[in-house]
C-alpha atoms as a PDB file:
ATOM      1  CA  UNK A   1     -30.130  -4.390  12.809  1.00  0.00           C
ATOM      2  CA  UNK A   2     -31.124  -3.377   9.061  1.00  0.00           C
ATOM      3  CA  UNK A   3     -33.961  -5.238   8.877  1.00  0.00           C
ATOM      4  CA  UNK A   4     -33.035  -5.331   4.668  1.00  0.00           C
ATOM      5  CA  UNK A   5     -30.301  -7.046   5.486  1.00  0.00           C
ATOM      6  CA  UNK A   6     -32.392  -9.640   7.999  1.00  0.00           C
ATOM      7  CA  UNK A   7     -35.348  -9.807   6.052  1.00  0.00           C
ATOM      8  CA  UNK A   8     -36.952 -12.834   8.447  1.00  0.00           C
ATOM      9  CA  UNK A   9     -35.170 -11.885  11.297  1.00  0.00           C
ATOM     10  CA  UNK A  10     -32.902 -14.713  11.400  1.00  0.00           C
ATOM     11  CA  UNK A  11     -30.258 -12.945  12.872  1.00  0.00           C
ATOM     12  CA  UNK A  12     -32.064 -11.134  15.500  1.00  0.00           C
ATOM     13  CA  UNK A  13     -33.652 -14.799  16.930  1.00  0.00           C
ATOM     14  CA  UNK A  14     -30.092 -16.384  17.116  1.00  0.00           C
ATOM     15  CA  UNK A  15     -29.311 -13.416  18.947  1.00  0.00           C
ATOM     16  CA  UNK A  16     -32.010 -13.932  21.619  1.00  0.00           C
ATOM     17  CA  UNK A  17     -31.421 -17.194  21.764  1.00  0.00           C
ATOM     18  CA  UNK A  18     -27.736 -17.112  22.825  1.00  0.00           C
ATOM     19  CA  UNK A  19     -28.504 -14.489  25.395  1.00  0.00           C
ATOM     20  CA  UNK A  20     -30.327 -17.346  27.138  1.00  0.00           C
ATOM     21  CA  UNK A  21     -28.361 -18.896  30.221  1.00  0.00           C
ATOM     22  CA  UNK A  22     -26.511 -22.013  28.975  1.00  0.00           C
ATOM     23  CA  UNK A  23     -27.185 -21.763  25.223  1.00  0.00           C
ATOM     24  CA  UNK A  24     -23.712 -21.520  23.335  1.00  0.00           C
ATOM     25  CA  UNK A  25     -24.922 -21.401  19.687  1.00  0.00           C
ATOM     26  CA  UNK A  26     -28.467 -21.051  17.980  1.00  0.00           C
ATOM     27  CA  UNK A  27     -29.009 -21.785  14.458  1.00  0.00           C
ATOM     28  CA  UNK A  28     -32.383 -20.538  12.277  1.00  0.00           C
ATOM     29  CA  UNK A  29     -33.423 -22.382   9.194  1.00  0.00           C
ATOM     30  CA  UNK A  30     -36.320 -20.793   7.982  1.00  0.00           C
ATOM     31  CA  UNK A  31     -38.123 -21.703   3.811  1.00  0.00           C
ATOM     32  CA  UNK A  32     -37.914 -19.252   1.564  1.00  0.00           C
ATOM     33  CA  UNK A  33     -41.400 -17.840   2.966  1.00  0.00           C
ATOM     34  CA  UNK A  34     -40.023 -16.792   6.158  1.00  0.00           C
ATOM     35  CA  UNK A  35     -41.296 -19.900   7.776  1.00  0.00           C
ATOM     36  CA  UNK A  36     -38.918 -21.280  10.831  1.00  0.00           C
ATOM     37  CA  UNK A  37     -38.462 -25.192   9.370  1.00  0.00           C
ATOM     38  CA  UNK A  38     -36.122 -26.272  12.436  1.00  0.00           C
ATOM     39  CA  UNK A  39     -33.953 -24.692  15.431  1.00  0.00           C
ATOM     40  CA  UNK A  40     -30.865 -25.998  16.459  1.00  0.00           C
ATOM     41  CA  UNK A  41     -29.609 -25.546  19.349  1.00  0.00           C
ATOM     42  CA  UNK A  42     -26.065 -26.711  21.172  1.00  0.00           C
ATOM     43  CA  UNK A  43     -26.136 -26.105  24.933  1.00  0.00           C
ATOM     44  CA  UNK A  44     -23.983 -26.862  27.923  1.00  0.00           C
ATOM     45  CA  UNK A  45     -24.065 -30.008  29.639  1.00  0.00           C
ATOM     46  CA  UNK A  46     -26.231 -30.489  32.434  1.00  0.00           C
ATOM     47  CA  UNK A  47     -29.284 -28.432  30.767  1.00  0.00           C
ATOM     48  CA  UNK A  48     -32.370 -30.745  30.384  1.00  0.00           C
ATOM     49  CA  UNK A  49     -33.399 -30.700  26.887  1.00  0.00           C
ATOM     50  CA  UNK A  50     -36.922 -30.316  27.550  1.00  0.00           C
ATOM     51  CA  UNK A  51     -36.438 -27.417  29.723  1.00  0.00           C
ATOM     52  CA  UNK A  52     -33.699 -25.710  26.700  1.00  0.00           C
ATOM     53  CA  UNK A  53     -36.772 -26.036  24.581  1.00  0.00           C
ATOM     54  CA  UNK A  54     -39.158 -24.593  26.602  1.00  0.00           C
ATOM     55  CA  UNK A  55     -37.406 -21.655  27.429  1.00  0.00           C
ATOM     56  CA  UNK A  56     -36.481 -21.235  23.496  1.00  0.00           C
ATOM     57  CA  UNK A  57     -40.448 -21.304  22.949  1.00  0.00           C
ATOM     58  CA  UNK A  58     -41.010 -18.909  25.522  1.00  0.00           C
ATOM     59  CA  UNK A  59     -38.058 -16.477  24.481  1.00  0.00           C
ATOM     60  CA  UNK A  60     -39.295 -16.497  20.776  1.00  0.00           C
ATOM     61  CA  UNK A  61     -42.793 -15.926  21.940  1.00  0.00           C
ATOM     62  CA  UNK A  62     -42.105 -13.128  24.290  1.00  0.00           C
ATOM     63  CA  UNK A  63     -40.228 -11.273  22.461  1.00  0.00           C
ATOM     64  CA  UNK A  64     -40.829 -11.448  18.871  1.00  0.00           C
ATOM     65  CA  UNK A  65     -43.847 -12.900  19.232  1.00  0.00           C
ATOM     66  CA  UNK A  66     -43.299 -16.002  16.794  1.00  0.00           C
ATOM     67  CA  UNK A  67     -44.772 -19.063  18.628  1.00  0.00           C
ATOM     68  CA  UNK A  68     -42.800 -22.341  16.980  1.00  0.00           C
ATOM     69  CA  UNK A  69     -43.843 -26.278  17.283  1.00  0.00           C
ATOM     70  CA  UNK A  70     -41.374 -27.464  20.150  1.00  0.00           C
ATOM     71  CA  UNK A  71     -40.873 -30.398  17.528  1.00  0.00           C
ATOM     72  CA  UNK A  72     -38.637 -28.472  15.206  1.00  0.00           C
ATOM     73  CA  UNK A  73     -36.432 -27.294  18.111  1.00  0.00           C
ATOM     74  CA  UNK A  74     -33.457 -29.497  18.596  1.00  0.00           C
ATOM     75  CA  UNK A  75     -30.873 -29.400  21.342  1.00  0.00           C
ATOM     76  CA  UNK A  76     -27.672 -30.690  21.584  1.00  0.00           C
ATOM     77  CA  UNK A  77     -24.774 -30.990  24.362  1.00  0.00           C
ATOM     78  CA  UNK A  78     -21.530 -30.444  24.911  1.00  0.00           C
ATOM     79  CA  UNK A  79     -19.584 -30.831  27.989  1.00  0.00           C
ATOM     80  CA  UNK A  80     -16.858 -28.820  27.443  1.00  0.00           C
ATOM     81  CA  UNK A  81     -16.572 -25.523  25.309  1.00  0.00           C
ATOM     82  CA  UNK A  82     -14.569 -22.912  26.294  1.00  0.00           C
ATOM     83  CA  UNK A  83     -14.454 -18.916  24.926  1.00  0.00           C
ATOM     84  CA  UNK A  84     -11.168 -18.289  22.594  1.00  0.00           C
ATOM     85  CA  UNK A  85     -10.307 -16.264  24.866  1.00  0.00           C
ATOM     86  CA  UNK A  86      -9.485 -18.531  27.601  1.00  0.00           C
ATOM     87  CA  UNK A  87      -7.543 -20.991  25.729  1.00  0.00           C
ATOM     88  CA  UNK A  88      -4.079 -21.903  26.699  1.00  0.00           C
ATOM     89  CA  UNK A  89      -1.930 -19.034  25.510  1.00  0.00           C
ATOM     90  CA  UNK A  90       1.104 -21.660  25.381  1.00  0.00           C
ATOM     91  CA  UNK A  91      -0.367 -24.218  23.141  1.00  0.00           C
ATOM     92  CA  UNK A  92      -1.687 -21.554  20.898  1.00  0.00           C
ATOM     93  CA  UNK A  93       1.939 -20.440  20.600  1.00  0.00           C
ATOM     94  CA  UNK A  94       2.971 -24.193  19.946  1.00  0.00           C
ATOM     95  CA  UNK A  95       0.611 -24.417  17.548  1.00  0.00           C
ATOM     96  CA  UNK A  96       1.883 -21.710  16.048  1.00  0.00           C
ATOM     97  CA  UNK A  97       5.320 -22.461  16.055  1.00  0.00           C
ATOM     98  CA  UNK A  98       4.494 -25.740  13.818  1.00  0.00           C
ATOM     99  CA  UNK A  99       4.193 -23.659  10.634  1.00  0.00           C
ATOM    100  CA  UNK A 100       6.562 -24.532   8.137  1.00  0.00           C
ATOM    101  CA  UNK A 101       6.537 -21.706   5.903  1.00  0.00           C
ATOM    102  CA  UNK A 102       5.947 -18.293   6.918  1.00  0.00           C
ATOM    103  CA  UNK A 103       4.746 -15.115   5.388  1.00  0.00           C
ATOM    104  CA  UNK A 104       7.235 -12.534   4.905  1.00  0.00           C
ATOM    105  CA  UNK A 105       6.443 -10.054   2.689  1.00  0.00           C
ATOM    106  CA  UNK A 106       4.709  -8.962  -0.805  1.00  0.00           C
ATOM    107  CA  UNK A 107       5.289  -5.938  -2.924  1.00  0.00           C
ATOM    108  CA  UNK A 108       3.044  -4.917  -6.310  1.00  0.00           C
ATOM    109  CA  UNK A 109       4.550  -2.759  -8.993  1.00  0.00           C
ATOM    110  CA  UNK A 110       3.724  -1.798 -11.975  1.00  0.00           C
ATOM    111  CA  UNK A 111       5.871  -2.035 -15.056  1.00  0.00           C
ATOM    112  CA  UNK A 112       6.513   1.457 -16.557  1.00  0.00           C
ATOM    113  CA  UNK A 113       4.283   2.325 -19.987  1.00  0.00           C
ATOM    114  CA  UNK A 114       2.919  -0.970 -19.863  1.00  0.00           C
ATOM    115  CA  UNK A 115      -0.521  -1.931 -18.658  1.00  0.00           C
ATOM    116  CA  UNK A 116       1.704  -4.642 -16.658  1.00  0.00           C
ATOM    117  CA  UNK A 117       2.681  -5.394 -13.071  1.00  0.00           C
ATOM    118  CA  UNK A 118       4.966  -7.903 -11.100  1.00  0.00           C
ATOM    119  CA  UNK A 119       4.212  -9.548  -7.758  1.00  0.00           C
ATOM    120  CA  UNK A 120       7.599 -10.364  -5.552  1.00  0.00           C
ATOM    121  CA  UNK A 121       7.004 -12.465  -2.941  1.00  0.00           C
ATOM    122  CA  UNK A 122       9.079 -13.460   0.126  1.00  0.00           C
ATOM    123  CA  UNK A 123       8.744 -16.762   1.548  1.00  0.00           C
ATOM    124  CA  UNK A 124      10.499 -18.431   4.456  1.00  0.00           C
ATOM    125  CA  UNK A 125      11.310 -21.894   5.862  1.00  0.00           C
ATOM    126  CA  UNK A 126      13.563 -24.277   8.166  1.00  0.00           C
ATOM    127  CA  UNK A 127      16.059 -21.026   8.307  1.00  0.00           C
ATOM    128  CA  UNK A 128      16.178 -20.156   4.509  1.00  0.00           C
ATOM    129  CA  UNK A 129      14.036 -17.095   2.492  1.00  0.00           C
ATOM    130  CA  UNK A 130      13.271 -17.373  -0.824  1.00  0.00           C
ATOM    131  CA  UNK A 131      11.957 -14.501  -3.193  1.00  0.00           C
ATOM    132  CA  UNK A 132      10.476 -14.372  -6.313  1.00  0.00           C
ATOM    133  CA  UNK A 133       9.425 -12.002  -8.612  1.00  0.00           C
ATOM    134  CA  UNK A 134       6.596 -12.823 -11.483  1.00  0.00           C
ATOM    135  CA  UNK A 135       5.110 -10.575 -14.361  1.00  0.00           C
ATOM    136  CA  UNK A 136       1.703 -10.360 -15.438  1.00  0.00           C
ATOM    137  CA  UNK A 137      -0.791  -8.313 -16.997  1.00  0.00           C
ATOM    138  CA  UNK A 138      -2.433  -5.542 -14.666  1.00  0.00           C
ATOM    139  CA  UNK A 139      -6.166  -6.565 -14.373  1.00  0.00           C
ATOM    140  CA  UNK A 140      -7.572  -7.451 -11.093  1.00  0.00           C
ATOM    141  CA  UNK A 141      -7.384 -11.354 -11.680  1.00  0.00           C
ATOM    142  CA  UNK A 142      -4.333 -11.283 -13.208  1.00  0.00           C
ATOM    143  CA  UNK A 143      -2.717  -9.306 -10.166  1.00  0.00           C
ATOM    144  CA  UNK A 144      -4.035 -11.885  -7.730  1.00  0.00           C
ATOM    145  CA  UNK A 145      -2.370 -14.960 -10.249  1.00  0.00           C
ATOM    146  CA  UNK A 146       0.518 -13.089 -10.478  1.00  0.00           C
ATOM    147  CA  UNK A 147       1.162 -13.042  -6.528  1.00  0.00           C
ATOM    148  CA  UNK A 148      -0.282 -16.365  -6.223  1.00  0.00           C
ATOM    149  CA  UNK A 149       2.052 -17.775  -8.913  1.00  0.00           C
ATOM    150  CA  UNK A 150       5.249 -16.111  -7.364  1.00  0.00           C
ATOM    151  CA  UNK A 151       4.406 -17.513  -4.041  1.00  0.00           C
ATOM    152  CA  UNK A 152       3.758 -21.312  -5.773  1.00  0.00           C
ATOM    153  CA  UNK A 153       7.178 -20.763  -7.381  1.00  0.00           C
ATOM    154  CA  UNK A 154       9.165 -19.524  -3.813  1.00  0.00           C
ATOM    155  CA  UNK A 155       7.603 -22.673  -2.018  1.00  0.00           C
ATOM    156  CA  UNK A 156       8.806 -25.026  -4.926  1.00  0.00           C
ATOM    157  CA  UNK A 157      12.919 -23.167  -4.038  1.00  0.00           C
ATOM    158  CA  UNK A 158      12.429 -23.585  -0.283  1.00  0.00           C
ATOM    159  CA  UNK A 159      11.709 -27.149  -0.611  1.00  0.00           C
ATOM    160  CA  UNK A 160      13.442 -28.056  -4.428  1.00  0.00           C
ATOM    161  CA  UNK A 161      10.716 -29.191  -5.837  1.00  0.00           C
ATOM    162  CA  UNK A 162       9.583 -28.882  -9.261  1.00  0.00           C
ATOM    163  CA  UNK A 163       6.264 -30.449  -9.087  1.00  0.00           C
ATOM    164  CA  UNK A 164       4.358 -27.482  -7.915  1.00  0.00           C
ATOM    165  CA  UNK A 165       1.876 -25.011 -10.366  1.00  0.00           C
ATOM    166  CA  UNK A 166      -0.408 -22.749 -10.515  1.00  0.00           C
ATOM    167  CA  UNK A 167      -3.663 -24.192 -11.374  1.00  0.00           C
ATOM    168  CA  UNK A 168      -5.327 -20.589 -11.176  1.00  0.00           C
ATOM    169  CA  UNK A 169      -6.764 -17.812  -8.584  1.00  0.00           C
ATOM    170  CA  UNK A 170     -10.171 -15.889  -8.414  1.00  0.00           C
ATOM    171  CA  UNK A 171     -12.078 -13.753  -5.630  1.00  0.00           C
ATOM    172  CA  UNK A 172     -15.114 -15.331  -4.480  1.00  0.00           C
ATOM    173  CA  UNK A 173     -17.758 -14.253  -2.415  1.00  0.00           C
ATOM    174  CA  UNK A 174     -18.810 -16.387   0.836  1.00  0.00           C
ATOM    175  CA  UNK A 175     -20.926 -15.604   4.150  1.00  0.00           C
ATOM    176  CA  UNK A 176     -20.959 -12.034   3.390  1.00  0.00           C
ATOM    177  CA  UNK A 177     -17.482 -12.066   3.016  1.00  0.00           C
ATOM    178  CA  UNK A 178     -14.879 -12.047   0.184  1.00  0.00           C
ATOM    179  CA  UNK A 179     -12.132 -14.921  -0.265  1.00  0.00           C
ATOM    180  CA  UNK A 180      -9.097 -15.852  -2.269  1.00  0.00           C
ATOM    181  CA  UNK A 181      -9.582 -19.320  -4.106  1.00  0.00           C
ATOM    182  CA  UNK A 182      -6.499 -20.972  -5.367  1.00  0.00           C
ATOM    183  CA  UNK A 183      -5.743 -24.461  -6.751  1.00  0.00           C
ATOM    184  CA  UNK A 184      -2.186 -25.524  -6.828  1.00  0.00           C
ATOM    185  CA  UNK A 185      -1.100 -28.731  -8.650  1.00  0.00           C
ATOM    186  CA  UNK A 186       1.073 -31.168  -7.803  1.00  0.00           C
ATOM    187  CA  UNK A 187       2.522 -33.556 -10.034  1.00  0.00           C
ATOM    188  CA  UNK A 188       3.692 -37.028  -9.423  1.00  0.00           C
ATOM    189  CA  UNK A 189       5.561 -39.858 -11.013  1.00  0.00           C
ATOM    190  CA  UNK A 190       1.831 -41.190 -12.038  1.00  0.00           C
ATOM    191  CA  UNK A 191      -0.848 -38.528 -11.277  1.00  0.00           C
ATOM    192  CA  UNK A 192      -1.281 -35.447 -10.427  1.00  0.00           C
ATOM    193  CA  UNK A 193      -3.552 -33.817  -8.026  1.00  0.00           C
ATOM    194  CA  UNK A 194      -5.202 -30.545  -7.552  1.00  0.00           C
ATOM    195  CA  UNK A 195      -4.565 -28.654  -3.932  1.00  0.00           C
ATOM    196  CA  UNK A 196      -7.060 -25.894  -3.204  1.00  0.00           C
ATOM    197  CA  UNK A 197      -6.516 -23.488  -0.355  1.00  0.00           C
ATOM    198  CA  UNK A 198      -8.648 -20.367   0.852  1.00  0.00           C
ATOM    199  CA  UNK A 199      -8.228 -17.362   2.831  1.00  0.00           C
ATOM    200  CA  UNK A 200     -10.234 -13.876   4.191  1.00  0.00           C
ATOM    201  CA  UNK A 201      -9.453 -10.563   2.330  1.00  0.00           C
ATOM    202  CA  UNK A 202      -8.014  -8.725   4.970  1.00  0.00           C
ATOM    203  CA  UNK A 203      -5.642  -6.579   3.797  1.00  0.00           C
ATOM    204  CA  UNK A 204      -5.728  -6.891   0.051  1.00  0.00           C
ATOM    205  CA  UNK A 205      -6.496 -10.019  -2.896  1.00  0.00           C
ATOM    206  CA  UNK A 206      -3.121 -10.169  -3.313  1.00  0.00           C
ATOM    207  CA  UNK A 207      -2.038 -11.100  -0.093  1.00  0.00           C
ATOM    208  CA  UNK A 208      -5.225 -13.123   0.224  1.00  0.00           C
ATOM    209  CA  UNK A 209      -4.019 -14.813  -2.870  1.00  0.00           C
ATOM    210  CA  UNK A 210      -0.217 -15.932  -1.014  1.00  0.00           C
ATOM    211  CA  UNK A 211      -2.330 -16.906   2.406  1.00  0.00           C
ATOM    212  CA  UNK A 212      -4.752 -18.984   0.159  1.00  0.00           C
ATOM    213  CA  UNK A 213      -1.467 -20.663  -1.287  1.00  0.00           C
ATOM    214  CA  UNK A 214       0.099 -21.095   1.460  1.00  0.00           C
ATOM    215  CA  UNK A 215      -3.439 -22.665   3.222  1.00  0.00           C
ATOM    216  CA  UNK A 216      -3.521 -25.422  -0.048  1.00  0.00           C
ATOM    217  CA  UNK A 217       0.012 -26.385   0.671  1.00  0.00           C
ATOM    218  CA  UNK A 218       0.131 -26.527   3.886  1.00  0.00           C
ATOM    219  CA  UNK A 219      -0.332 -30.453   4.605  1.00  0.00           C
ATOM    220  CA  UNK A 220       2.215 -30.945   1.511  1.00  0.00           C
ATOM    221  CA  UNK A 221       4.514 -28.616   3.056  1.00  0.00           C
ATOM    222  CA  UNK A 222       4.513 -30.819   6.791  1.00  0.00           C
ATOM    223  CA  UNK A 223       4.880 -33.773   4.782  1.00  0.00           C
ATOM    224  CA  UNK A 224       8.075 -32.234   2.278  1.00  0.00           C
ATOM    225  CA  UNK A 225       9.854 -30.501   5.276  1.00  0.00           C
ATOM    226  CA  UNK A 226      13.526 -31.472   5.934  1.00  0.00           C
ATOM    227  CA  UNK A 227      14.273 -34.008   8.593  1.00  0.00           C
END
């Protein structure tokens, strides 16, 4: 590992500390000086705390030589974790199959002799596709709003509503990793309220931007499907 990119060596203690027999997750805090503050640990059930702790105080002496008061180590249970890759393949495709709107499909073009671009989005629910194509100017936020928008306006078809906007889109960066952030608002007879929804860049911000609309909706979408 870098160490620039682990300057206290964080990373490399969680590591040693989940290669320890029955230790499912280790997590560092350290102050800004490097100093380890607490340890927490989650382990399975039927390890004795005191003995979890021990053997984190003798891994972490070992082998990076960093000896830390058994006092700031703290170990939690669980009695029943499994990996991902041993859950039920069946539920996972239930799970799956309780989506309301899916995904379909997203093309970016740019408007000829025009610093412009449109966003067409494909959306489908319950048996019916909806696409819609929006304009918008061609800067890096704007193509993300633009494919967010379009997607905001294909949910409001699939389920005739009118009370759905576009509050606004941006790229964020979180956990080393970069994110779509959208807020969708929904109005009501009253109020209105403000939706947000998240998700990974993956394979571009603009289909991050859809996946983060679809993510805010989601719950509004479960709760507007047809009966």
């Amino acid at each position: 590992m870098d160490p620039a990119a682990d300057p206290w060596g964080v990373r490399r203690a969680e590591n040693l500390l989940t290669s320890l027999e029955g230790i499912l997750s280790a997590r560092v805090v350290t102050t800004p000086l490097g100093e380890v503050s607490e340890i927490h640990i989650l382990a399975n059930a039927g390890q004795h705390a005191k003995q979890v702790v021990r053997n984190v105080e003798s891994a972490l002496l070992a082998h990076l030589g960093l000896k830390v008061d058994h006092r700031k180590i703290s170990v939690a249970a669980t009695a029943d974790v499994k990996p991902l890759q041993a859950l039920d393949l069946g539920a996972v495709r239930a799970r799956a199959g309780q989506r309301v709107v899916l995904f379909e499909e997203l093309a970016m073009a740019t408007v000829p002799h025009a610093r412009r671009l449109t966003a067409t989005v494909t959306l489908a629910a319950e048996g019916r596709t909806e696409t819609v194509t929006e304009e918008g100017p061609d800067t890096q936020r704007n193509r993300m709003e633009t494919a967010a928008r379009a997607a905001v306006v294909a949910l409001g078809r699939l389920f005739d509503a009118q009370s759905l906007a576009l509050e606004g889109a941006q790229a964020i960066e979180l956990f080393d990793r970069s994110l779509a952030l959208v807020g969708v608002l929904v109005s009501g007879t009253r109020d209105s309220r403000l939706l947000v929804g998240t998700a990974e860049v993956r394979e571009s911000m603009e289909h991050a931007a859809v996946y983060a609309v679809l993510d805010a909706t989601n719950r509004w979408s479960v709760a507007h499907r047809p009966r």
